[in-house]
C-alpha atoms as a PDB file:
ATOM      1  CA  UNK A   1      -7.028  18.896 -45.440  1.00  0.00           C
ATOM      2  CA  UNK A   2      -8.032  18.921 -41.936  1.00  0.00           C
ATOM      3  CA  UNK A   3      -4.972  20.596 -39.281  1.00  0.00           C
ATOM      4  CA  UNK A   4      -5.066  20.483 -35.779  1.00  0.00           C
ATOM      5  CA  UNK A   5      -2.790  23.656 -35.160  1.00  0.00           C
ATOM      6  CA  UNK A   6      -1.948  26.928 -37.018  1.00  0.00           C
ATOM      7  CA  UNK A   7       0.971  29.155 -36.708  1.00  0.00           C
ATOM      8  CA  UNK A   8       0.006  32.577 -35.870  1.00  0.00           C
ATOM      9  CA  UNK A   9       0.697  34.222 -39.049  1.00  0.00           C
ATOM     10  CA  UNK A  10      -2.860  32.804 -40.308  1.00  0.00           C
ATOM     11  CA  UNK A  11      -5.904  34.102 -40.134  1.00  0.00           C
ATOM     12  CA  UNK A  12      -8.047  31.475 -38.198  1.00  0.00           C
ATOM     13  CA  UNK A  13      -9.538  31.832 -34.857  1.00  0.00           C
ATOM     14  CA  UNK A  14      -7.840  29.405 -32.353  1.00  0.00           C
ATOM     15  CA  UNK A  15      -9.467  26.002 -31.650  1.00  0.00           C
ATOM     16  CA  UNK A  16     -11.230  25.485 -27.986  1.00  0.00           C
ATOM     17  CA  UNK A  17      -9.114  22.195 -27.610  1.00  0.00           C
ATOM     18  CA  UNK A  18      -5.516  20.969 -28.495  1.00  0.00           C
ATOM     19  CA  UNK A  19      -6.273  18.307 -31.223  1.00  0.00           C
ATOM     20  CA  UNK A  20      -9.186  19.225 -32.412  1.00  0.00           C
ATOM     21  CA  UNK A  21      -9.836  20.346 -36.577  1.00  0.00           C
ATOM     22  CA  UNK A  22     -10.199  22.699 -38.593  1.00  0.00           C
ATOM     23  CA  UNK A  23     -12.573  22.321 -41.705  1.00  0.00           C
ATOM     24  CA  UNK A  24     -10.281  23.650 -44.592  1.00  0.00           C
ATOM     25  CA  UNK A  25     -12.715  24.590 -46.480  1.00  0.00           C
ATOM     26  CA  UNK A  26     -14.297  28.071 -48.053  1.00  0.00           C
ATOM     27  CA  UNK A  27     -17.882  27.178 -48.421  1.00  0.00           C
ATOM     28  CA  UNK A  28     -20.444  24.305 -47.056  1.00  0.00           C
ATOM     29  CA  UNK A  29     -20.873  23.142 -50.190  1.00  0.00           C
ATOM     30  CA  UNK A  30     -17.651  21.574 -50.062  1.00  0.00           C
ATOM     31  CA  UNK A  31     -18.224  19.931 -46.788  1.00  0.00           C
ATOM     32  CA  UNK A  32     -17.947  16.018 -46.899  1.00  0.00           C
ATOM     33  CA  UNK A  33     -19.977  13.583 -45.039  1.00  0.00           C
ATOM     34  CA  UNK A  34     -16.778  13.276 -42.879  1.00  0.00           C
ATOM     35  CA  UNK A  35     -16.213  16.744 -42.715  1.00  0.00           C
ATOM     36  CA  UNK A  36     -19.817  17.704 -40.880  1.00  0.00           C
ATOM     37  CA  UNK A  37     -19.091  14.262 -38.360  1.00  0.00           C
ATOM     38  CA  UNK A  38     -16.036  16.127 -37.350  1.00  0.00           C
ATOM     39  CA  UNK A  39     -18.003  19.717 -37.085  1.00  0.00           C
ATOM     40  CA  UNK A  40     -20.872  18.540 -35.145  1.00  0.00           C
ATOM     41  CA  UNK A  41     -18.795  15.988 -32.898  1.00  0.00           C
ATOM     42  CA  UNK A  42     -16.658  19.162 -31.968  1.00  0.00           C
ATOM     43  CA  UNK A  43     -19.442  21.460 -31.705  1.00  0.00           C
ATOM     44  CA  UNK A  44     -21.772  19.442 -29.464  1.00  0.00           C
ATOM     45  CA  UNK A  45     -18.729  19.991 -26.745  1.00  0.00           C
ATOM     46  CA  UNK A  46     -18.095  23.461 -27.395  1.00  0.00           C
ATOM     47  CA  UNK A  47     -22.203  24.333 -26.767  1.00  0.00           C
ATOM     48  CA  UNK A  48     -21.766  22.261 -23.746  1.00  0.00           C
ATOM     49  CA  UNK A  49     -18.747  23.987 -22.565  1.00  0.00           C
ATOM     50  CA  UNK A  50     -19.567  28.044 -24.195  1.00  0.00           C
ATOM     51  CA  UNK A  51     -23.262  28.246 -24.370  1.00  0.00           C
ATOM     52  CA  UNK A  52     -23.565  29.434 -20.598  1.00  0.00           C
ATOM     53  CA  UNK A  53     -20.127  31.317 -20.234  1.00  0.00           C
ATOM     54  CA  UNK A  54     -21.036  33.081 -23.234  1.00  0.00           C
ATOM     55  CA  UNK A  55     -23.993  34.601 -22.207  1.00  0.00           C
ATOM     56  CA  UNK A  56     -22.765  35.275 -18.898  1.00  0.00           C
ATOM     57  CA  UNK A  57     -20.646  37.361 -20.547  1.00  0.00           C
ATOM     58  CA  UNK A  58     -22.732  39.076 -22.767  1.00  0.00           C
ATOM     59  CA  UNK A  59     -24.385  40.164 -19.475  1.00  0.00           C
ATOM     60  CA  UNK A  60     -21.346  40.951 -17.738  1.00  0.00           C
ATOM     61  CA  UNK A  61     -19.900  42.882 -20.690  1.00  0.00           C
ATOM     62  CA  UNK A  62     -22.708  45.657 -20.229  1.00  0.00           C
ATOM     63  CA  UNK A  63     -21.930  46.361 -16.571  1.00  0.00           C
ATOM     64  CA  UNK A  64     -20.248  49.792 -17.220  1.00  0.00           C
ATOM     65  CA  UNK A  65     -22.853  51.005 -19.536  1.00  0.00           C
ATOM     66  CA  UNK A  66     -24.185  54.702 -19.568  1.00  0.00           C
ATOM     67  CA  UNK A  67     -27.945  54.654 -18.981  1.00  0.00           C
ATOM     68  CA  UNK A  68     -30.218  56.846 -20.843  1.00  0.00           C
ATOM     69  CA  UNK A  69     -32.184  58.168 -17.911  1.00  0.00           C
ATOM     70  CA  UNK A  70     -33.195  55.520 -15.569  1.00  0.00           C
ATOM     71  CA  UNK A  71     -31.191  55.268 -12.560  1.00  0.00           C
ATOM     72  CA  UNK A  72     -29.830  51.955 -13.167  1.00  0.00           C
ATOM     73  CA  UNK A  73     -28.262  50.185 -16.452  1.00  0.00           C
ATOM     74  CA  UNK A  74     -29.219  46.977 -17.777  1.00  0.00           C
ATOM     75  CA  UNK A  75     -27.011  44.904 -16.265  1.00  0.00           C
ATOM     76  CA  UNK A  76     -27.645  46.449 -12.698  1.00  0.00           C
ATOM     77  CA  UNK A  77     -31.384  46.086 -13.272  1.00  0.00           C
ATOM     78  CA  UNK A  78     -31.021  42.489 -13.971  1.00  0.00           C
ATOM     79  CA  UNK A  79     -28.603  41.757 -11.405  1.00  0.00           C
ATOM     80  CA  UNK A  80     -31.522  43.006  -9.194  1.00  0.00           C
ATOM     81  CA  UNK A  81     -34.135  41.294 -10.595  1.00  0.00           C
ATOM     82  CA  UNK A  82     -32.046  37.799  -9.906  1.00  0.00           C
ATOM     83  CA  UNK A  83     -31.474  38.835  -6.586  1.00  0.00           C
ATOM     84  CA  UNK A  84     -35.022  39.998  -5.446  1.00  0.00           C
ATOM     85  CA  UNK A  85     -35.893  36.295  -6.744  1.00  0.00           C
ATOM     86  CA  UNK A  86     -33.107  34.951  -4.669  1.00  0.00           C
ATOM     87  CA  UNK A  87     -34.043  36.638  -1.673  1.00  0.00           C
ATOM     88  CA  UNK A  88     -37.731  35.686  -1.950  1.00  0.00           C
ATOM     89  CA  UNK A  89     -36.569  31.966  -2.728  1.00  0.00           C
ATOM     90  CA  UNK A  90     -37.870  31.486  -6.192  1.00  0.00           C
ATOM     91  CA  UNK A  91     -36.277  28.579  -7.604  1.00  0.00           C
ATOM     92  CA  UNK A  92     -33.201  28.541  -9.302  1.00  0.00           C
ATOM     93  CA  UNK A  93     -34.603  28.332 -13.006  1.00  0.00           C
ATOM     94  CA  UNK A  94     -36.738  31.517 -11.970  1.00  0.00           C
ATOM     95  CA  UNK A  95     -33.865  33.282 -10.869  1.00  0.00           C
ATOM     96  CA  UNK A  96     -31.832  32.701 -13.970  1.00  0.00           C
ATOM     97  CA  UNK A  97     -34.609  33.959 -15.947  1.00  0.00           C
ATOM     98  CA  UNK A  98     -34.442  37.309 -13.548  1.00  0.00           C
ATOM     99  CA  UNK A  99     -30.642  37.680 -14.876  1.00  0.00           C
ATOM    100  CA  UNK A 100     -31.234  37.249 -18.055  1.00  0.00           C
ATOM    101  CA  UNK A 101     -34.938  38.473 -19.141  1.00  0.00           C
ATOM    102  CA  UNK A 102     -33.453  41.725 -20.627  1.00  0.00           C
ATOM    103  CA  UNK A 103     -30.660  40.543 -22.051  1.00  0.00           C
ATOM    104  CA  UNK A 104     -31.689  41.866 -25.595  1.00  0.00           C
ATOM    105  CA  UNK A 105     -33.227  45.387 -24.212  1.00  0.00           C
ATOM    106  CA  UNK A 106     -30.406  47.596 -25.528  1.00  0.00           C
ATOM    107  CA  UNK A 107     -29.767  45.309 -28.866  1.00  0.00           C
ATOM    108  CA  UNK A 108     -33.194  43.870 -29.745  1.00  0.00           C
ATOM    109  CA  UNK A 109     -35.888  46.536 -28.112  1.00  0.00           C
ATOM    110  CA  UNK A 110     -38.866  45.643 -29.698  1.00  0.00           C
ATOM    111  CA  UNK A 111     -38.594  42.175 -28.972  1.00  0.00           C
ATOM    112  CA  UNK A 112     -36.451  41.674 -26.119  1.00  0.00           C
ATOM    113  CA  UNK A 113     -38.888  39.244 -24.607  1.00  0.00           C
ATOM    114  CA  UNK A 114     -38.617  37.256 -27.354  1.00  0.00           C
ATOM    115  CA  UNK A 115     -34.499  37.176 -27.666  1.00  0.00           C
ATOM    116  CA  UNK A 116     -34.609  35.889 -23.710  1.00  0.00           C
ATOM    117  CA  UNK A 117     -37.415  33.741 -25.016  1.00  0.00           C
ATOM    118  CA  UNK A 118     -34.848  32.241 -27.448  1.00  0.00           C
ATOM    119  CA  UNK A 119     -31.940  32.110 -25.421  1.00  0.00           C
ATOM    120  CA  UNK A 120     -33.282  29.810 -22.501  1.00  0.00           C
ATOM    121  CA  UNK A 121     -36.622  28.130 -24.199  1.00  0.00           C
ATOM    122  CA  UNK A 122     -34.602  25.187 -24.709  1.00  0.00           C
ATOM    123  CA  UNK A 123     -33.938  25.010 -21.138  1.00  0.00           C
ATOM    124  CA  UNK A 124     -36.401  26.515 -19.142  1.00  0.00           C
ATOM    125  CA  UNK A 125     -39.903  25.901 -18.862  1.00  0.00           C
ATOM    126  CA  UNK A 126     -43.085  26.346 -21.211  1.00  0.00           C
ATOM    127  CA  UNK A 127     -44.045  28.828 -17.941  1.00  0.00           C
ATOM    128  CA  UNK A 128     -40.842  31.009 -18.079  1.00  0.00           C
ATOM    129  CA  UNK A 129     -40.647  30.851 -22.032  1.00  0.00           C
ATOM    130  CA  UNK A 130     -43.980  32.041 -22.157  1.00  0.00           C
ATOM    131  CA  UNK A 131     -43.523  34.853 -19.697  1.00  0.00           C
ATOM    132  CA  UNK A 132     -40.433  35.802 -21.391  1.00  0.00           C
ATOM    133  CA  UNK A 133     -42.359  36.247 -25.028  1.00  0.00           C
ATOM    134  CA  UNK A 134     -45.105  38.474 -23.226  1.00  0.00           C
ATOM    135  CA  UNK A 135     -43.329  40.198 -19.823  1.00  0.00           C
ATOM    136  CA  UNK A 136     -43.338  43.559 -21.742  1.00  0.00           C
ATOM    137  CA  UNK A 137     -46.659  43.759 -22.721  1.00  0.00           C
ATOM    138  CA  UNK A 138     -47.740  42.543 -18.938  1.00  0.00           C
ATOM    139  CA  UNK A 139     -45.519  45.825 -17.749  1.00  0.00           C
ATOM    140  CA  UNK A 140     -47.877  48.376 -19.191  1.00  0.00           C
ATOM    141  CA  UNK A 141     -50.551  48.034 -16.020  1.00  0.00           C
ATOM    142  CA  UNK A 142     -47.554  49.534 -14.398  1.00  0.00           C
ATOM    143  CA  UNK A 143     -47.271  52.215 -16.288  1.00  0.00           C
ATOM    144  CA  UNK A 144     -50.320  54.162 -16.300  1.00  0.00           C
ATOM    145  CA  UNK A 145     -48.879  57.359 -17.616  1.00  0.00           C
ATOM    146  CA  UNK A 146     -46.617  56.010 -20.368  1.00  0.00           C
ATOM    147  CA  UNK A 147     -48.019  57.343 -23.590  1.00  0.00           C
ATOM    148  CA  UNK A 148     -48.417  54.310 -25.476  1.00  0.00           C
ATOM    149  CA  UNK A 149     -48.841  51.710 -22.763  1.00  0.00           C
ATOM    150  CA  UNK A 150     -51.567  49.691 -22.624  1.00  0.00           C
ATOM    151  CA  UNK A 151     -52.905  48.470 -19.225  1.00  0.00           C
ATOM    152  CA  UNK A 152     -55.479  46.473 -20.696  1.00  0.00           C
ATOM    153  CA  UNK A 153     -52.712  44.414 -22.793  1.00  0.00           C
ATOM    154  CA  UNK A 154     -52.230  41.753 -20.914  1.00  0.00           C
ATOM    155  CA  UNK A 155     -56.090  41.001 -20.353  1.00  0.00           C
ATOM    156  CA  UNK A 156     -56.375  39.055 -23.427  1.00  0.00           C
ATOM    157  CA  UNK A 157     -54.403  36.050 -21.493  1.00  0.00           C
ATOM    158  CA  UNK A 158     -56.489  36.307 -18.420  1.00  0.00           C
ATOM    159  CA  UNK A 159     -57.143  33.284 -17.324  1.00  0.00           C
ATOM    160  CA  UNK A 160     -54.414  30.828 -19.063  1.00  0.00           C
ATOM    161  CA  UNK A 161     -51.941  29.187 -16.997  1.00  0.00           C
ATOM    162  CA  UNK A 162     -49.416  31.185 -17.317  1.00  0.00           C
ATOM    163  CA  UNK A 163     -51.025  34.263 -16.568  1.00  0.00           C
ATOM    164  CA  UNK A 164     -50.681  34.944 -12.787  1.00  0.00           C
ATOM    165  CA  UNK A 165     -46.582  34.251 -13.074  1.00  0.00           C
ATOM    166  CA  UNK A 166     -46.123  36.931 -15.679  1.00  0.00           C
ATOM    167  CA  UNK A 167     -48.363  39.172 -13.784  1.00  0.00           C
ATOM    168  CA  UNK A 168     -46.197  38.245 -10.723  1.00  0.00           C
ATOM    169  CA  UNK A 169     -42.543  38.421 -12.365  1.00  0.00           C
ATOM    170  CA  UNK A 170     -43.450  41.673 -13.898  1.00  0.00           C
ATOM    171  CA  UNK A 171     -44.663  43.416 -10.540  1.00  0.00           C
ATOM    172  CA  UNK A 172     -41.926  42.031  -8.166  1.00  0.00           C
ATOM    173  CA  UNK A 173     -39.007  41.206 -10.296  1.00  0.00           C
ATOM    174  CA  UNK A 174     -38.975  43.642 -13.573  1.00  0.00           C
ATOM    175  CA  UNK A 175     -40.867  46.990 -12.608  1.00  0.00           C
ATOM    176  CA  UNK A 176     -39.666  47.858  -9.219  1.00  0.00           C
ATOM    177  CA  UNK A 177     -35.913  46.330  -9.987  1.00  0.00           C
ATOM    178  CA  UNK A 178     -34.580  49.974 -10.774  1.00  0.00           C
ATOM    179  CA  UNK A 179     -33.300  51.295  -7.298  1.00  0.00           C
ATOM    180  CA  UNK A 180     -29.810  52.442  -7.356  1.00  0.00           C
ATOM    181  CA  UNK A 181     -29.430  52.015  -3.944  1.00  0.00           C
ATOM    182  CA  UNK A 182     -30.433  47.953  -3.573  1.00  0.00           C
ATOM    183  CA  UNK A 183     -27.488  45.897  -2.622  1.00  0.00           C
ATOM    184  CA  UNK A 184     -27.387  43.276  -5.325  1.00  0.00           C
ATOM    185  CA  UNK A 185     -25.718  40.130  -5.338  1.00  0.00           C
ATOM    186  CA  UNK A 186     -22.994  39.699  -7.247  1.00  0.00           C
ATOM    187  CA  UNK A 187     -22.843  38.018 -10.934  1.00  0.00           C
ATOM    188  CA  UNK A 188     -20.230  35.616  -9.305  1.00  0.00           C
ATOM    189  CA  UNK A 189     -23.150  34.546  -7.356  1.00  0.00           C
ATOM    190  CA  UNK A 190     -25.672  33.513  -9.761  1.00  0.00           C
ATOM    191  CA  UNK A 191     -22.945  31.910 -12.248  1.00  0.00           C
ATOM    192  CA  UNK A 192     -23.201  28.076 -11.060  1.00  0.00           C
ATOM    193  CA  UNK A 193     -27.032  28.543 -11.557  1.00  0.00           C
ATOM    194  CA  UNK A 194     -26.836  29.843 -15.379  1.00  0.00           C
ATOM    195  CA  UNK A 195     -24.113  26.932 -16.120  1.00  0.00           C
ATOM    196  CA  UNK A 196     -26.854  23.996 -14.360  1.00  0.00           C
ATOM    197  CA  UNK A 197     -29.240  25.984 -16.434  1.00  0.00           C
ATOM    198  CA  UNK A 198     -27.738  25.482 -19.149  1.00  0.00           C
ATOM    199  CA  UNK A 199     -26.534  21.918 -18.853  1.00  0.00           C
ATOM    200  CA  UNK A 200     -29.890  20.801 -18.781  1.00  0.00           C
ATOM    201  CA  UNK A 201     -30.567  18.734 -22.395  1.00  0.00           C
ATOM    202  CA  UNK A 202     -31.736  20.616 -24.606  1.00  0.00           C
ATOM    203  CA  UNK A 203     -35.812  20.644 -25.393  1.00  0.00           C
ATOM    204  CA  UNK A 204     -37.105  21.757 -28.922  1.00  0.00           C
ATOM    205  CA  UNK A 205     -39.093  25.004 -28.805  1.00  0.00           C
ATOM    206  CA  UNK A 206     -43.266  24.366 -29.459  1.00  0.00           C
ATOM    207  CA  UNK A 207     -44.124  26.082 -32.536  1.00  0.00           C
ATOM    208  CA  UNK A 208     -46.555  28.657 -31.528  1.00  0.00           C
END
């Protein structure tokens, strides 16, 4: 039976909004057609309501993190990178993807680009999804004497469309966006942008 309230000696997680219901039920296989109306009718609000504070706070969450030797943590590296964009009046989509193009570095390392890549593709462009999947692999011309980088990555997009923005986010908002002593704006200050961001409908990801 759907419930609209629970007393706290249960075990379910709390409801965003008074009146809305819970599915009672232990598996989706014994989800009616009435059941997933209710579900998606309540989810489609909660995306448009969590999606962005969510992942705001999965950014903000890491601001006291211990570093493991450069001078900066994540979340002051990306709070950096959104700012340099701000200050050199990229546009607001652009700066979002600043704040959040690491996001995954410390949980997904291998393919951090690719966790951005999925967290905004639906709302950004095919420019800045496509920069996201690749912005690692165009770092390596910056680092000449990393062991395994390779400078000569990146040359097998030369000349696509994209190209000259990753090349350009890389070199002014990801590699130099490690100084400890930049003033960065704070996260309060890019917030408004992530929520428009994110309130944009929703576009299906290309299959590449």
């Amino acid at each position: 039976m759907n419930q609209t309230h629970h007393t706290h000696d249960t075990h379910h997680s709390d409801l965003l909004h008074p009146g809305w219901q819970y599915i009672e039920k232990n598996s989706l296989e014994q989800f009616s057609p009435q059941d997933w109306e209710i579900l998606q009718s309540q989810r489609d609000t909660y995306m448009r309501e969590q999606q962005a504070r969510q992942a705001l706070r999965m950014l903000a969450d890491s601001e006291h993190d211990s570093t493991f030797g450069y001078r900066v943590n994540n979340y002051r590296h990306s709070l950096q990178s959104a700012t340099l964009a701000l200050r050199d009046g990229q546009d607001e989509e652009d700066i979002v993807v600043c704040l959040f193009h690491d996001i995954g570095f410390i949980t997904c390392p291998n393919s951090h680009g690719e966790f951005a890549a999925a967290l905004l593709g639906n709302y950004v462009s095919e420019r800045n999804r496509w920069m996201l999947q690749r912005h690692a692999i165009f770092q390596d011309v910056h680092a000449p004497h990393h062991p395994h980088a390779d400078p000569h990555g990146r040359d097998r997009w030369r000349g696509h469309p994209h190209f000259e923005w990753a090349a350009t986010f890389v070199e002014r908002y990801d590699q130099a966006a490690i100084d400890p002593a930049y003033e960065c704006a704070p996260l309060s200050q890019f917030e408004p942008m992530v929520m428009r961001v994110f309130a944009r409908p929703p576009q299906p990801l290309p299959l590449d």
